[in-house]
Every structure is written in structure tokens, then in C-alpha cells.
C-alpha atoms as a PDB file:
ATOM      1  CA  UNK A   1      -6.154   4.344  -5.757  1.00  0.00           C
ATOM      2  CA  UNK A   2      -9.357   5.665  -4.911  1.00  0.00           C
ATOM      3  CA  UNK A   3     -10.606   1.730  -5.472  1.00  0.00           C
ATOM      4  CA  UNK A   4      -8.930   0.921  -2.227  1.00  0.00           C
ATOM      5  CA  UNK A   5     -10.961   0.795   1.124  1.00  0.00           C
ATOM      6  CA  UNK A   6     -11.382   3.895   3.004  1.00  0.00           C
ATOM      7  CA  UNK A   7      -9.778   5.323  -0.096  1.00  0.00           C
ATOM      8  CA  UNK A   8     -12.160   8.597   0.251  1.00  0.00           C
ATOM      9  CA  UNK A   9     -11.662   9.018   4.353  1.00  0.00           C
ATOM     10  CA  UNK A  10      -7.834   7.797   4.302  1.00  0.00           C
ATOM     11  CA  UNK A  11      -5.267  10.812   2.646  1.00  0.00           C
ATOM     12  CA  UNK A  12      -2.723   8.030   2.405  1.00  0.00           C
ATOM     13  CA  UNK A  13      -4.903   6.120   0.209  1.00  0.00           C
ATOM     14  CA  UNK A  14      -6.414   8.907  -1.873  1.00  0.00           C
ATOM     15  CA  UNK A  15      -2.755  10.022  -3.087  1.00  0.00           C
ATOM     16  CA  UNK A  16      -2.120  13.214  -3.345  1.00  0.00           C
ATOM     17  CA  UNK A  17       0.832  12.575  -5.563  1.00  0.00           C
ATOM     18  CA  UNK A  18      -1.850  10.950  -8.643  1.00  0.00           C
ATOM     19  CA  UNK A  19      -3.717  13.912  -8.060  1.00  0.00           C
ATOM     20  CA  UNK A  20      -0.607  16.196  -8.110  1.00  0.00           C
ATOM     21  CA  UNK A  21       0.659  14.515 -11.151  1.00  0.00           C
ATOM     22  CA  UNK A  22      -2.632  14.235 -13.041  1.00  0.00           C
ATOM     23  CA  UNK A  23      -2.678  18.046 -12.791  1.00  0.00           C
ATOM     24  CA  UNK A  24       0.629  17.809 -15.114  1.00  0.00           C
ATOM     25  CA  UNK A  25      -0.724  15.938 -17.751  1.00  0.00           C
ATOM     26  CA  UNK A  26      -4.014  18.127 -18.192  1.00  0.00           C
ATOM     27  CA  UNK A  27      -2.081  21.166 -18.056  1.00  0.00           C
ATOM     28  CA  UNK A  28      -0.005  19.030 -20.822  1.00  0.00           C
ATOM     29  CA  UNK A  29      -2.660  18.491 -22.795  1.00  0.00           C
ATOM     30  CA  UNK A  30      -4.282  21.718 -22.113  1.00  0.00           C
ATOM     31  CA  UNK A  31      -7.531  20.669 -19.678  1.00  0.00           C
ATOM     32  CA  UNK A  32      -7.033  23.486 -17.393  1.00  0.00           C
ATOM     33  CA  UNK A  33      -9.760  22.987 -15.727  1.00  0.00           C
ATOM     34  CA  UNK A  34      -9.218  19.484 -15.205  1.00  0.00           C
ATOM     35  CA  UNK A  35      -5.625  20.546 -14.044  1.00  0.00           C
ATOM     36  CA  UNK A  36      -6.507  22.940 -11.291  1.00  0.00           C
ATOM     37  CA  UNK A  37      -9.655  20.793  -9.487  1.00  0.00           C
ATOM     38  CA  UNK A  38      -6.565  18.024  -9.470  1.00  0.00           C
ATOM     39  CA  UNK A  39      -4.137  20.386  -8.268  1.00  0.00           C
ATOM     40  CA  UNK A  40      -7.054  21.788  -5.529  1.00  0.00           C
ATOM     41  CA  UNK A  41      -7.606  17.603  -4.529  1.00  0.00           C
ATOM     42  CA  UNK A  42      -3.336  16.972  -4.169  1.00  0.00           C
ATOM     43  CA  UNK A  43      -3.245  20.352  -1.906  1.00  0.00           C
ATOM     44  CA  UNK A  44      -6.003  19.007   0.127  1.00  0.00           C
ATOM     45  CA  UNK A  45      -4.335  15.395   0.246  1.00  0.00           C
ATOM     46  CA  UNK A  46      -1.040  17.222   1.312  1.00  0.00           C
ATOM     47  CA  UNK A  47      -2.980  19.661   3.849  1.00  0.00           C
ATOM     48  CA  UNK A  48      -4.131  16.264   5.300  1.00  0.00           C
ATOM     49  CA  UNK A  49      -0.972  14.430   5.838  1.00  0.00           C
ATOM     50  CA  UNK A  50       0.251  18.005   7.421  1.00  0.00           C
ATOM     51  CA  UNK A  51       4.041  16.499   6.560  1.00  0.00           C
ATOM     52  CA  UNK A  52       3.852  13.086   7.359  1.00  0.00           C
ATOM     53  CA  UNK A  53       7.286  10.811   7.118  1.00  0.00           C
ATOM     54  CA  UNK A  54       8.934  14.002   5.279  1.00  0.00           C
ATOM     55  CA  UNK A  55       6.076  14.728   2.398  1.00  0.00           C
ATOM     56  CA  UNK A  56       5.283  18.314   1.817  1.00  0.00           C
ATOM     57  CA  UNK A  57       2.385  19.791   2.987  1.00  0.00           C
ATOM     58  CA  UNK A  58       2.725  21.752  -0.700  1.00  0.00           C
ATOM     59  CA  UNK A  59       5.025  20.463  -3.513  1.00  0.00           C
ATOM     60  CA  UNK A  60       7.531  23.656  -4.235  1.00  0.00           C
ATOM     61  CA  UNK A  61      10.573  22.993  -6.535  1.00  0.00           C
ATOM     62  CA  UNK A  62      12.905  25.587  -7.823  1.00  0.00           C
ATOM     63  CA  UNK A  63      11.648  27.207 -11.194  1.00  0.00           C
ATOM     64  CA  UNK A  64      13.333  30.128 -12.462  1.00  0.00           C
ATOM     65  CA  UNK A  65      11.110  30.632 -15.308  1.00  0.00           C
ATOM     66  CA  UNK A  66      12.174  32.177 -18.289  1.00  0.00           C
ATOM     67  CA  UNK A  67      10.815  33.162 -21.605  1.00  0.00           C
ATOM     68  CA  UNK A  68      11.712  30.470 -24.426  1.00  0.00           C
ATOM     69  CA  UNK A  69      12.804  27.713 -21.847  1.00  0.00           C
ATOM     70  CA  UNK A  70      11.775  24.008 -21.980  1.00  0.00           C
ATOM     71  CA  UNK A  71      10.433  22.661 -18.256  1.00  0.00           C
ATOM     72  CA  UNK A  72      12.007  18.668 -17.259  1.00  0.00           C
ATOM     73  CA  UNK A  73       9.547  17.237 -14.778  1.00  0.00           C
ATOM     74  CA  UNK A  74      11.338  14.038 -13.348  1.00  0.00           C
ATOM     75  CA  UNK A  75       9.894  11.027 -11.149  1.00  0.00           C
ATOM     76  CA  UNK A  76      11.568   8.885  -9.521  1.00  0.00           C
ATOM     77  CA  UNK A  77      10.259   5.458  -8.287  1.00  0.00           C
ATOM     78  CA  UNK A  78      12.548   4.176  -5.052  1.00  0.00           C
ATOM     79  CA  UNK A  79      13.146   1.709  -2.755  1.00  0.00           C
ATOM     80  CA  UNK A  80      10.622  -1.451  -2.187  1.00  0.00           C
ATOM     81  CA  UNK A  81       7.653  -2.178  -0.413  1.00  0.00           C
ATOM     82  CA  UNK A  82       7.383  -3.844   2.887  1.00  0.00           C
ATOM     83  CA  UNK A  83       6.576  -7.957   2.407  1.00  0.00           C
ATOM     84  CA  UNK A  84       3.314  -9.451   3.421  1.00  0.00           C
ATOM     85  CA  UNK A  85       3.771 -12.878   5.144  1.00  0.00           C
ATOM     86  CA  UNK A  86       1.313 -15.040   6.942  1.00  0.00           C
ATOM     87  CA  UNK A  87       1.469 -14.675  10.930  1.00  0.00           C
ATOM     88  CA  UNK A  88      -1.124 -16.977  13.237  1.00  0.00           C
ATOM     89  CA  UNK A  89      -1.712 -16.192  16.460  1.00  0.00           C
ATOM     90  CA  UNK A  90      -4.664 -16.902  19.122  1.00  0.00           C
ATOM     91  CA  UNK A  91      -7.791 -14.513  19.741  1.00  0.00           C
ATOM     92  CA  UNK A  92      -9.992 -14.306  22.313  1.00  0.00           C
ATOM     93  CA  UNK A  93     -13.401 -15.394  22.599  1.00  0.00           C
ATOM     94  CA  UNK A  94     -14.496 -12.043  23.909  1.00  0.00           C
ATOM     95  CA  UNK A  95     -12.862  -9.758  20.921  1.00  0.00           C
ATOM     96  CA  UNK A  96     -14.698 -12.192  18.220  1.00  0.00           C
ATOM     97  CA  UNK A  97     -17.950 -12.031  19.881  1.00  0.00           C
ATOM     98  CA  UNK A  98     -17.843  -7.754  20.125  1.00  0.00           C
ATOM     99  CA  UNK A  99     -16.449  -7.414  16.311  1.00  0.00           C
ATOM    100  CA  UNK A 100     -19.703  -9.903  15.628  1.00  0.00           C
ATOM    101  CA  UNK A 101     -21.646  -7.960  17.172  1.00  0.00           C
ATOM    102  CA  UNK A 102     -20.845  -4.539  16.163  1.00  0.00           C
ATOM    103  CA  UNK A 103     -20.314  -4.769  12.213  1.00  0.00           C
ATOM    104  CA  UNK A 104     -22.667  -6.097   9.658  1.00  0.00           C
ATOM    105  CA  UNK A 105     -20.459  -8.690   8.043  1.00  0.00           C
ATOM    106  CA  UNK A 106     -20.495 -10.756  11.621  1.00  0.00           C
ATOM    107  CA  UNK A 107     -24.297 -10.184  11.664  1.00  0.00           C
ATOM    108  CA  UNK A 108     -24.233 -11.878   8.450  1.00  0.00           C
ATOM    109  CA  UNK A 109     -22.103 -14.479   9.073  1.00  0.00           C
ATOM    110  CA  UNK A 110     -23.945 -18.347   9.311  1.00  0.00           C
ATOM    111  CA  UNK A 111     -25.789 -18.820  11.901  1.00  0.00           C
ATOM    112  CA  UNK A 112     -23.913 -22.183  13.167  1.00  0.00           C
ATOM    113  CA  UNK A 113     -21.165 -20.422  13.372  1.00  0.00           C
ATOM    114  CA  UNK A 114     -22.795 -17.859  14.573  1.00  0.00           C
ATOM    115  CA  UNK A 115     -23.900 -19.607  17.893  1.00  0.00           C
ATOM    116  CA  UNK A 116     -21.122 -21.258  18.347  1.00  0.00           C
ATOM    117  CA  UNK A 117     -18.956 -18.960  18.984  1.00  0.00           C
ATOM    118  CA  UNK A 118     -21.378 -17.071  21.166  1.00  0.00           C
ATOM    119  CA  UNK A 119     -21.913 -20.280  23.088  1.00  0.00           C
ATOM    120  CA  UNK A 120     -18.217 -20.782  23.419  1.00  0.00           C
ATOM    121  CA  UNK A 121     -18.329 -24.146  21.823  1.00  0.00           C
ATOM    122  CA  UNK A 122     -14.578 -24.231  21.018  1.00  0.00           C
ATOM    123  CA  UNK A 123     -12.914 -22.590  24.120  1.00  0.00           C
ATOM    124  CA  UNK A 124     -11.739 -19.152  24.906  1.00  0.00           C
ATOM    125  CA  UNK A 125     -10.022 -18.629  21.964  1.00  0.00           C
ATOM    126  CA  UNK A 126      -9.699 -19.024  18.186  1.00  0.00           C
ATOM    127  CA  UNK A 127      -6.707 -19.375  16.384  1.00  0.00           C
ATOM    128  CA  UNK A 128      -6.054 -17.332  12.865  1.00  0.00           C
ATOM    129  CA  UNK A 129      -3.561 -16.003  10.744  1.00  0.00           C
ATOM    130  CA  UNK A 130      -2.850 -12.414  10.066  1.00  0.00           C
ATOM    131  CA  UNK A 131      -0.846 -10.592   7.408  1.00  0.00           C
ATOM    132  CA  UNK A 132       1.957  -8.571   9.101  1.00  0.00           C
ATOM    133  CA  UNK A 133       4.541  -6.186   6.956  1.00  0.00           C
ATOM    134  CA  UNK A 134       8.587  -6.957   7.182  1.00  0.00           C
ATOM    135  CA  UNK A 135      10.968  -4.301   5.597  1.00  0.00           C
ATOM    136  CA  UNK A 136      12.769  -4.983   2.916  1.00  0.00           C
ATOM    137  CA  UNK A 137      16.088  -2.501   3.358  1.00  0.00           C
ATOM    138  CA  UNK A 138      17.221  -0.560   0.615  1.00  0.00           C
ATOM    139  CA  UNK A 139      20.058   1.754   0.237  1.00  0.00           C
ATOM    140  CA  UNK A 140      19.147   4.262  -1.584  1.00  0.00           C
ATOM    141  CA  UNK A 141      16.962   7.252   0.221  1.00  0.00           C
ATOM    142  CA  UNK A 142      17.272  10.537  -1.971  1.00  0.00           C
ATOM    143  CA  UNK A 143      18.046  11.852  -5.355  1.00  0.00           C
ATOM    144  CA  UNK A 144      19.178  15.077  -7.262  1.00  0.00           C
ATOM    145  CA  UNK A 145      19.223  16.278 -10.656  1.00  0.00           C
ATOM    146  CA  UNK A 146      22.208  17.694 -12.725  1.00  0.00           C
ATOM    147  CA  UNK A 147      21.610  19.328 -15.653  1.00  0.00           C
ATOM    148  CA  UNK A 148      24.103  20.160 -18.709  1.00  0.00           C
ATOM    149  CA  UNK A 149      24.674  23.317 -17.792  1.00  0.00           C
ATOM    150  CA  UNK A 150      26.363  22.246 -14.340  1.00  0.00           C
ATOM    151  CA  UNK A 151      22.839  22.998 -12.398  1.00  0.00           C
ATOM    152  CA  UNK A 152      21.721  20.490  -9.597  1.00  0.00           C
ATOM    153  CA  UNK A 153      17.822  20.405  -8.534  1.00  0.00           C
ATOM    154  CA  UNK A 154      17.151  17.568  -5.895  1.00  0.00           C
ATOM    155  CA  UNK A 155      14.053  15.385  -5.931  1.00  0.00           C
ATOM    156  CA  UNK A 156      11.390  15.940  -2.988  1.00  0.00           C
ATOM    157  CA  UNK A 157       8.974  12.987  -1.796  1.00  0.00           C
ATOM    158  CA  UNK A 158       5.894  13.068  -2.819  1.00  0.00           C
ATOM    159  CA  UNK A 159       4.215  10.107  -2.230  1.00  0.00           C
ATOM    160  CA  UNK A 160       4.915   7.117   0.271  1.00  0.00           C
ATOM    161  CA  UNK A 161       3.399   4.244  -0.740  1.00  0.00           C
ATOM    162  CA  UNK A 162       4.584   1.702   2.126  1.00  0.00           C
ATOM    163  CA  UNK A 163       3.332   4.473   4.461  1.00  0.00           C
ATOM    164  CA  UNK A 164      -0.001   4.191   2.695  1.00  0.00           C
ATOM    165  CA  UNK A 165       0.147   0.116   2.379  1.00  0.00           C
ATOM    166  CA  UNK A 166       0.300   0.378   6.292  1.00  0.00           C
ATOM    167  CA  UNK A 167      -2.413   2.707   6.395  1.00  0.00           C
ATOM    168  CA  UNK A 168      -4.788   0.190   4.588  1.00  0.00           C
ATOM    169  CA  UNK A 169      -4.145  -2.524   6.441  1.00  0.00           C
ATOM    170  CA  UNK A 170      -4.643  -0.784  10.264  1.00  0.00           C
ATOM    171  CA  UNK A 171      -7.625   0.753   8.365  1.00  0.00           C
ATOM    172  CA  UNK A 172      -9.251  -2.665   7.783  1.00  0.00           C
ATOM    173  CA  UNK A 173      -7.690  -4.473  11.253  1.00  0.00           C
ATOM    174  CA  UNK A 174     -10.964  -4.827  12.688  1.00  0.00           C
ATOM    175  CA  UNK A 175     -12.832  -6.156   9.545  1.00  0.00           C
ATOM    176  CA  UNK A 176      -9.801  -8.641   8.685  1.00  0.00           C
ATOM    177  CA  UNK A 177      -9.843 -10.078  11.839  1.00  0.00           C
ATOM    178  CA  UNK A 178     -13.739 -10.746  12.286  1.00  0.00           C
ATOM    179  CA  UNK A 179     -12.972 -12.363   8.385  1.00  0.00           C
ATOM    180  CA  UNK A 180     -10.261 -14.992   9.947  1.00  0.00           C
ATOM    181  CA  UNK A 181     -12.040 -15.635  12.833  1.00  0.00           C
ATOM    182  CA  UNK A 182     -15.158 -16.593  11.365  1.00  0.00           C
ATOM    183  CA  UNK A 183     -13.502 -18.582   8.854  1.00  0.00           C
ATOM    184  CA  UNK A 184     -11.476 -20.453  11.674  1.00  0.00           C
ATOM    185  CA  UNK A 185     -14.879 -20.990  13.541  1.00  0.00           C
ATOM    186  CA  UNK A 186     -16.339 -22.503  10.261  1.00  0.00           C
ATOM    187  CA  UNK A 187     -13.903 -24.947   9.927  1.00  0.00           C
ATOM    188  CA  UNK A 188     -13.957 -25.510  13.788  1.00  0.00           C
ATOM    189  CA  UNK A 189     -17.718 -25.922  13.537  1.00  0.00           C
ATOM    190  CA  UNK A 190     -17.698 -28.778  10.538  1.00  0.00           C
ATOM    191  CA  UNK A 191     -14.871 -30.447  12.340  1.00  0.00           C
ATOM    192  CA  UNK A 192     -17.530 -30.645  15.477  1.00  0.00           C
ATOM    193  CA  UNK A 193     -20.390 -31.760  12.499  1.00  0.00           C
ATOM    194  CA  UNK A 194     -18.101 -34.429  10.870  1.00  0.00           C
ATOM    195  CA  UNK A 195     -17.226 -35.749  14.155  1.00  0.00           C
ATOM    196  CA  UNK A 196     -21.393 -36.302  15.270  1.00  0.00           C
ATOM    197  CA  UNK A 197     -22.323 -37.559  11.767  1.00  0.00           C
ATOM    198  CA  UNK A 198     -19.306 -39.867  11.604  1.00  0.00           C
ATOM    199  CA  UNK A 199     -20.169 -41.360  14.936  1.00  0.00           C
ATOM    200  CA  UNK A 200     -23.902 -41.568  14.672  1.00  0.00           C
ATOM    201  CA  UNK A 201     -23.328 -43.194  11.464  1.00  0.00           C
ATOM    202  CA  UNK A 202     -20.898 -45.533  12.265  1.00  0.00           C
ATOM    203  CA  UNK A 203     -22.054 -46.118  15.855  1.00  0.00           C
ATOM    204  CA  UNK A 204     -18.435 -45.645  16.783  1.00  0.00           C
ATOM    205  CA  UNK A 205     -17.067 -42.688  18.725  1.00  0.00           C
ATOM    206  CA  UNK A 206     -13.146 -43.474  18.401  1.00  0.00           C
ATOM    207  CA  UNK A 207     -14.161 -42.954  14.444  1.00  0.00           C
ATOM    208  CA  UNK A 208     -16.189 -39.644  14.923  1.00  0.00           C
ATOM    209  CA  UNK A 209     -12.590 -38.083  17.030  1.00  0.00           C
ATOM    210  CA  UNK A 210     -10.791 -39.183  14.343  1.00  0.00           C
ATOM    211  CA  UNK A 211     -12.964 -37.866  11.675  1.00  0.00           C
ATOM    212  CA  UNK A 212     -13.038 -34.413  13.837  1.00  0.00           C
ATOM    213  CA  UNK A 213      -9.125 -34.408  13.989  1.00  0.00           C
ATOM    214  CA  UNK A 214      -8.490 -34.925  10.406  1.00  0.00           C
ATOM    215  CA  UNK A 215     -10.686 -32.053   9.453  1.00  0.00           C
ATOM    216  CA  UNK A 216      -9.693 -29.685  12.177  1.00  0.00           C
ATOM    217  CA  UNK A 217      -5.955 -30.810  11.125  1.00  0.00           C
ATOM    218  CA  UNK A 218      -7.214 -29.688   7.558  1.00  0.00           C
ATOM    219  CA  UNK A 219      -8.222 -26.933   8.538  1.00  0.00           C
ATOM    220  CA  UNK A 220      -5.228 -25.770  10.583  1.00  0.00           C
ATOM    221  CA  UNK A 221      -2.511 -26.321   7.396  1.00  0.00           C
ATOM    222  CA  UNK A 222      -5.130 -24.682   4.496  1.00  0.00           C
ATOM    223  CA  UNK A 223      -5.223 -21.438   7.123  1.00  0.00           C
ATOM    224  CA  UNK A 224      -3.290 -18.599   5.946  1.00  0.00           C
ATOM    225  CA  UNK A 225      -3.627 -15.065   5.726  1.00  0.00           C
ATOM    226  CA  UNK A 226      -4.114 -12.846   2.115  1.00  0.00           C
ATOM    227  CA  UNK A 227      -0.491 -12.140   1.366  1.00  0.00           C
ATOM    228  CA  UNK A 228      -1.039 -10.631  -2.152  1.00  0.00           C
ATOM    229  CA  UNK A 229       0.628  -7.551  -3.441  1.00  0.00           C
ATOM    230  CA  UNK A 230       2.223  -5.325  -5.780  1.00  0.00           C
ATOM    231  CA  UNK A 231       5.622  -6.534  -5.780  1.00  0.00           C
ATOM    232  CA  UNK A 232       6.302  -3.611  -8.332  1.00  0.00           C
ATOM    233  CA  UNK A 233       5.108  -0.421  -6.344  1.00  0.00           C
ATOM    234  CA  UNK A 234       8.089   1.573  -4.977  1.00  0.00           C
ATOM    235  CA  UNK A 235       8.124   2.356  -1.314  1.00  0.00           C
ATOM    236  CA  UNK A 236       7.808   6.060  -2.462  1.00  0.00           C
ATOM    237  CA  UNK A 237       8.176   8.294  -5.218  1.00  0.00           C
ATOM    238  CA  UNK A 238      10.196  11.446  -5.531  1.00  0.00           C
ATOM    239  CA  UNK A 239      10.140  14.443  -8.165  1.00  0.00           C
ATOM    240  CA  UNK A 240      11.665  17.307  -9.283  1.00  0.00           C
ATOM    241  CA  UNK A 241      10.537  20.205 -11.888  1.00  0.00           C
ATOM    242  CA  UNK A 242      13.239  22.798 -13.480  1.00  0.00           C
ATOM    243  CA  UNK A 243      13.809  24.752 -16.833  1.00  0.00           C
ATOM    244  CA  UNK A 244      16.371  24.344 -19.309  1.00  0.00           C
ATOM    245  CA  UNK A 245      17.381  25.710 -22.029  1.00  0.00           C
ATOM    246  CA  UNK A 246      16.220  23.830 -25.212  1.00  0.00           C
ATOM    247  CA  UNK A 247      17.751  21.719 -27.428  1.00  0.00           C
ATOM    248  CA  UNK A 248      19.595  18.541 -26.905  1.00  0.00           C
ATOM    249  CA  UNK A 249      21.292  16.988 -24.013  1.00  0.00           C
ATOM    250  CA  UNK A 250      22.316  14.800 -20.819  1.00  0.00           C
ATOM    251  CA  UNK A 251      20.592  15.419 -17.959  1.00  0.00           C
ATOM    252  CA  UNK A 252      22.560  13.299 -15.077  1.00  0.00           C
ATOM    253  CA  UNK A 253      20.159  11.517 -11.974  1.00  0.00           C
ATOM    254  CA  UNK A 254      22.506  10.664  -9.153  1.00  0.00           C
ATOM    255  CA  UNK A 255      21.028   8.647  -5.939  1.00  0.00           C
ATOM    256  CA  UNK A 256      22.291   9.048  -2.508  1.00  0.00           C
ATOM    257  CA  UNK A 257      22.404   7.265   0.466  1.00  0.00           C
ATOM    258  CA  UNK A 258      21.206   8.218   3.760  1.00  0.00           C
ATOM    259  CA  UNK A 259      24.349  10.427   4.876  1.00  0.00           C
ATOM    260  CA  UNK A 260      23.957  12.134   1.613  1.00  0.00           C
ATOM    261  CA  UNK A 261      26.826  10.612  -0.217  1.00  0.00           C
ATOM    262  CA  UNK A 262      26.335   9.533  -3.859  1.00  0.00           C
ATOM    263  CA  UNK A 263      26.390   6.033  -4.524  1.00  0.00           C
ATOM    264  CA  UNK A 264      24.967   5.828  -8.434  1.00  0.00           C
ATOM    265  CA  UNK A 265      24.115   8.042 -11.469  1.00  0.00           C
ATOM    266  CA  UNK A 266      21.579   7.257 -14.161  1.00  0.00           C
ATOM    267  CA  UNK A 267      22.296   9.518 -17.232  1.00  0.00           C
ATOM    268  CA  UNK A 268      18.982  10.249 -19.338  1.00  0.00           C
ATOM    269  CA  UNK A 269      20.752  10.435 -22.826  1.00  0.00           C
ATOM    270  CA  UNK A 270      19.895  13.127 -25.804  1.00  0.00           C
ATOM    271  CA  UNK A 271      16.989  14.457 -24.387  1.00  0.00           C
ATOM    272  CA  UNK A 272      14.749  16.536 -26.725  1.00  0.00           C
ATOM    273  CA  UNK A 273      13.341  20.131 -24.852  1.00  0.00           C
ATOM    274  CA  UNK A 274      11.819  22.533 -26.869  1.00  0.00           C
ATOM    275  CA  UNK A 275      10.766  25.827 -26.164  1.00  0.00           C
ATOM    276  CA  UNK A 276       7.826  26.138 -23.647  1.00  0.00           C
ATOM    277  CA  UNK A 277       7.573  22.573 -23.831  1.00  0.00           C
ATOM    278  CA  UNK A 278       7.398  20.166 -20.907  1.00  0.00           C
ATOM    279  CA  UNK A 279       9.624  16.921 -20.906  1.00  0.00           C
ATOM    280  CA  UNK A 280       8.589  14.203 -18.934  1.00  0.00           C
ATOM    281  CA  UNK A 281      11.343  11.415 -17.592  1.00  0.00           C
ATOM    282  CA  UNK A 282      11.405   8.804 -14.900  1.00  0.00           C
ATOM    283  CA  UNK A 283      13.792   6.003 -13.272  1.00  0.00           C
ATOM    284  CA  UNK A 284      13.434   3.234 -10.948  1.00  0.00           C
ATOM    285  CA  UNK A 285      15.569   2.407  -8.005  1.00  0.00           C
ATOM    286  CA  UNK A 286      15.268  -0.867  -5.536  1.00  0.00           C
ATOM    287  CA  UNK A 287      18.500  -1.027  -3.888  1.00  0.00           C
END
């Protein structure tokens, strides 16, 4: 996730739980080193969030280690992510002209639009759409682990990823707004062009209006704010690490709703542990 904007600033977006997990798999495949500046980065990335919406400021799971035992690290995906839809709504004149002003990308912007909306040309405000997030509900909100010898181990959250998808979009408010608003003055400002050229050439102002409305009308339906997504992400991830003894067996993931009753199971079948191996399973949830 580090691709994402203000991925490096942002502990949301620089997910401590990749980090966390990526330590795993190098210890797995025996890149220590690799494994502990990983496991350094997620305790940093936890530090940061200092327990934010229930994560740990440190993973710790129960692991009663003992000689010749085989270690089950389980993941599981739950829940879904909040939906993007397309909101418009008016800005003012004022806001556009100080986001212009003060970052790069409205310094860059064309210059006809540029002094038009410093001049005012289309009013006091400009109207553009916005993506806004809606909750999708889901039932289940925690997890636990019971093993074949009658053991239960319950899953902790590690990561929230519609915590983070909320974080990136308040993180880039400012910049998405100066975006629509610029675009909306574009189309404002060809409207006002289409409407001159159409009546100079024509000699006929009822025909330049009408050229202006269509195109502002245009303008208005094709405006719509970036609504794309992941529809697969979870809303968060939860894990849980514990030993067994090797062999053969069930090992039994039951879901719970939020008063803690169970309302599903999920049984991993025949799973293979050896001695001082590591086992790695996972599940997804949506409901």
C-alpha cells in the first residue's frame, strides 16, 4: 500500500498489518533479517495508530511454545468496505480561489480557467461532485479459533482497511476538490466560449444561449465523482497464532456477532502441522 498517497506520512495507509505479516513469511523462509526490519516497521505503524478503532498498539497472541510443536497462524478477512457513490454539491468562489492559490496543481491549471474563476465570471459558486463513503452493514464482528484438542484462541484486529480507505480520502480532500472544481470551471468556461463563437458566427444571440446551454447541460450530466474501488478488500482483517501438536486434524473457525454469540463455523479440514513447522490458513467473511 505504500503506492497510495501520503502512504509514507499516513500509518493507516502504510499498514502495519503487511508489514507485520511480511515479517512471517521471511521468518518462513528464513530472511531474518528481512523479518525483523518488517517486524521493527509494523511496531512503528502500531506505535502510530496508539490503538485506533480497537488495533493493538503491539500484536500479542497466546503461544505456549513447546519443543516439537507445529505453530497455525490464521487470517481472517471480514466484513466489507464502505461504498463510494457520487455526491454534488455547491462550492464557493472564495474556497476555489485559496486551494488555487496555495497548491501547485491550481497554479498549473489553464489559464482561462484560471482567470475566470478569479474574476468571478460564473457567480459565487461552482457546482461539483464529490465521492462520499456509505456503510455497508455486516454481521459478523469477531472470531475465535478451536483447535482439536478442545483449545479456543480468538482472532485480534490487525488491520482496518475502511478505517484506512477514510483516511485516504480526508488525506486528499483538499487536492480532490481543487480537481472538481477546476474541471467544473472548464466546462463552465467553453460553455461561455461556445456561446461567443456561436453568436459571432451566426450573428444571432438566441443561437449563442442556446449553444451555451447545451454544453453547460453537457457538462452538468457527464459530472461525476471517481467512485472506483476494491470491491474485494475486507473492512478489516483479524489473526490469531497458536501451537499444536503435529499431525493431522480439524481446526474449527467460529464467527461471532457483536454480543459475542456465535452465529457460523468454518471447519479447515485435515490440516497437515509438522514439527516446528508453521501452517498458514485464512477465510473470508462478508456478512
Amino acid at each position: 500500500m505504500d503506492h497510495l498517497p501520503g502512504a509514507k506520512d499516513n500509518p493507516h495507509l502504510n499498514n502495519p498489518f503487511v508489514q507485520y505479516f511480511a515479517s512471517l513469511v521471511f521468518e518462513s523462509a528464513g530472511k531474518k533479517d528481512d523479518a525483523r526490519i518488517a517486524r521493527t516497521r509494523a511496531w512503528q505503524g502500531y506505535g502510530a495508530l496508539n490503538g485506533e478503532n480497537g488495533l493493538p498498539t503491539q500484536p500479542v497472541f497466546d503461544l505456549p511454545y513447546q519443543s516439537g510443536l507445529g505453530e497455525v497462524v490464521l487470517v481472517h478477512a471480514n466484513g466489507l468496505l464502505p461504498l463510494k457513490i457520487s455526491q454534488t454539491f455547491q462550492v464557493s468562489w472564495n474556497d476555489v480561489i485559496f486551494w488555487m492559490n496555495s497548491t501547485q496543481e491550481g497554479q498549473n491549471a489553464d489559464p482561462a480557467v484560471q482567470n475566470a474563476i478569479m474574476t468571478g465570471l460564473f457567480g459565487n459558486s461552482v457546482t461539483v461532485a464529490y465521492p462520499v463513503l456509505v456503510p455497508q452493514p455486516y454481521r459478523i464482528r469477531s472470531s475465535e479459533v478451536l483447535t482439536q484438542d478442545g483449545k479456543t484462541y480468538p482472532t485480534i484486529l490487525m488491520a482496518d482497511v475502511a478505517a484506512a480507505q477514510k483516511a485516504d480520502l480526508q488525506d486528499n480532500q483538499t487536492a480532490s476538490f481543487l480537481r472538481m472544481a477546476l474541471r467544473a470551471a472548464a466546462k463552465r468556461t467553453a460553455a461561455v466560449q461556445a456561446r461567443h463563437l456561436v453568436a459571432q458566427s451566426s450573428d444571432n444571440n438566441s443561437a449563442g444561449d442556446l449553444a451555451g446551454m447545451f454544453i453547460n447541460l453537457l457538462g452538468t450530466l457527464t459530472e461525476k465523482a471517481d467512485t472506483r474501488q476494491w470491491f474485494t478488500l475486507p473492512a478489516q482483517f483479524r489473526m490469531t497464532r497458536f501451537y499444536v501438536q503435529p499431525g493431522v486434524q480439524d481446526i474449527v473457525l467460529r464467527f461471532k456477532d457483536g454480543f459475542g454469540n456465535i452465529v457460523e463455523e468454518y471447519t479447515f479440514k485435515d490440516v497437515s502441522v509438522l514439527p516446528g513447522g508453521r501452517v498458514y490458513l485464512h477465510y473470508r467473511t462478508a456478512k
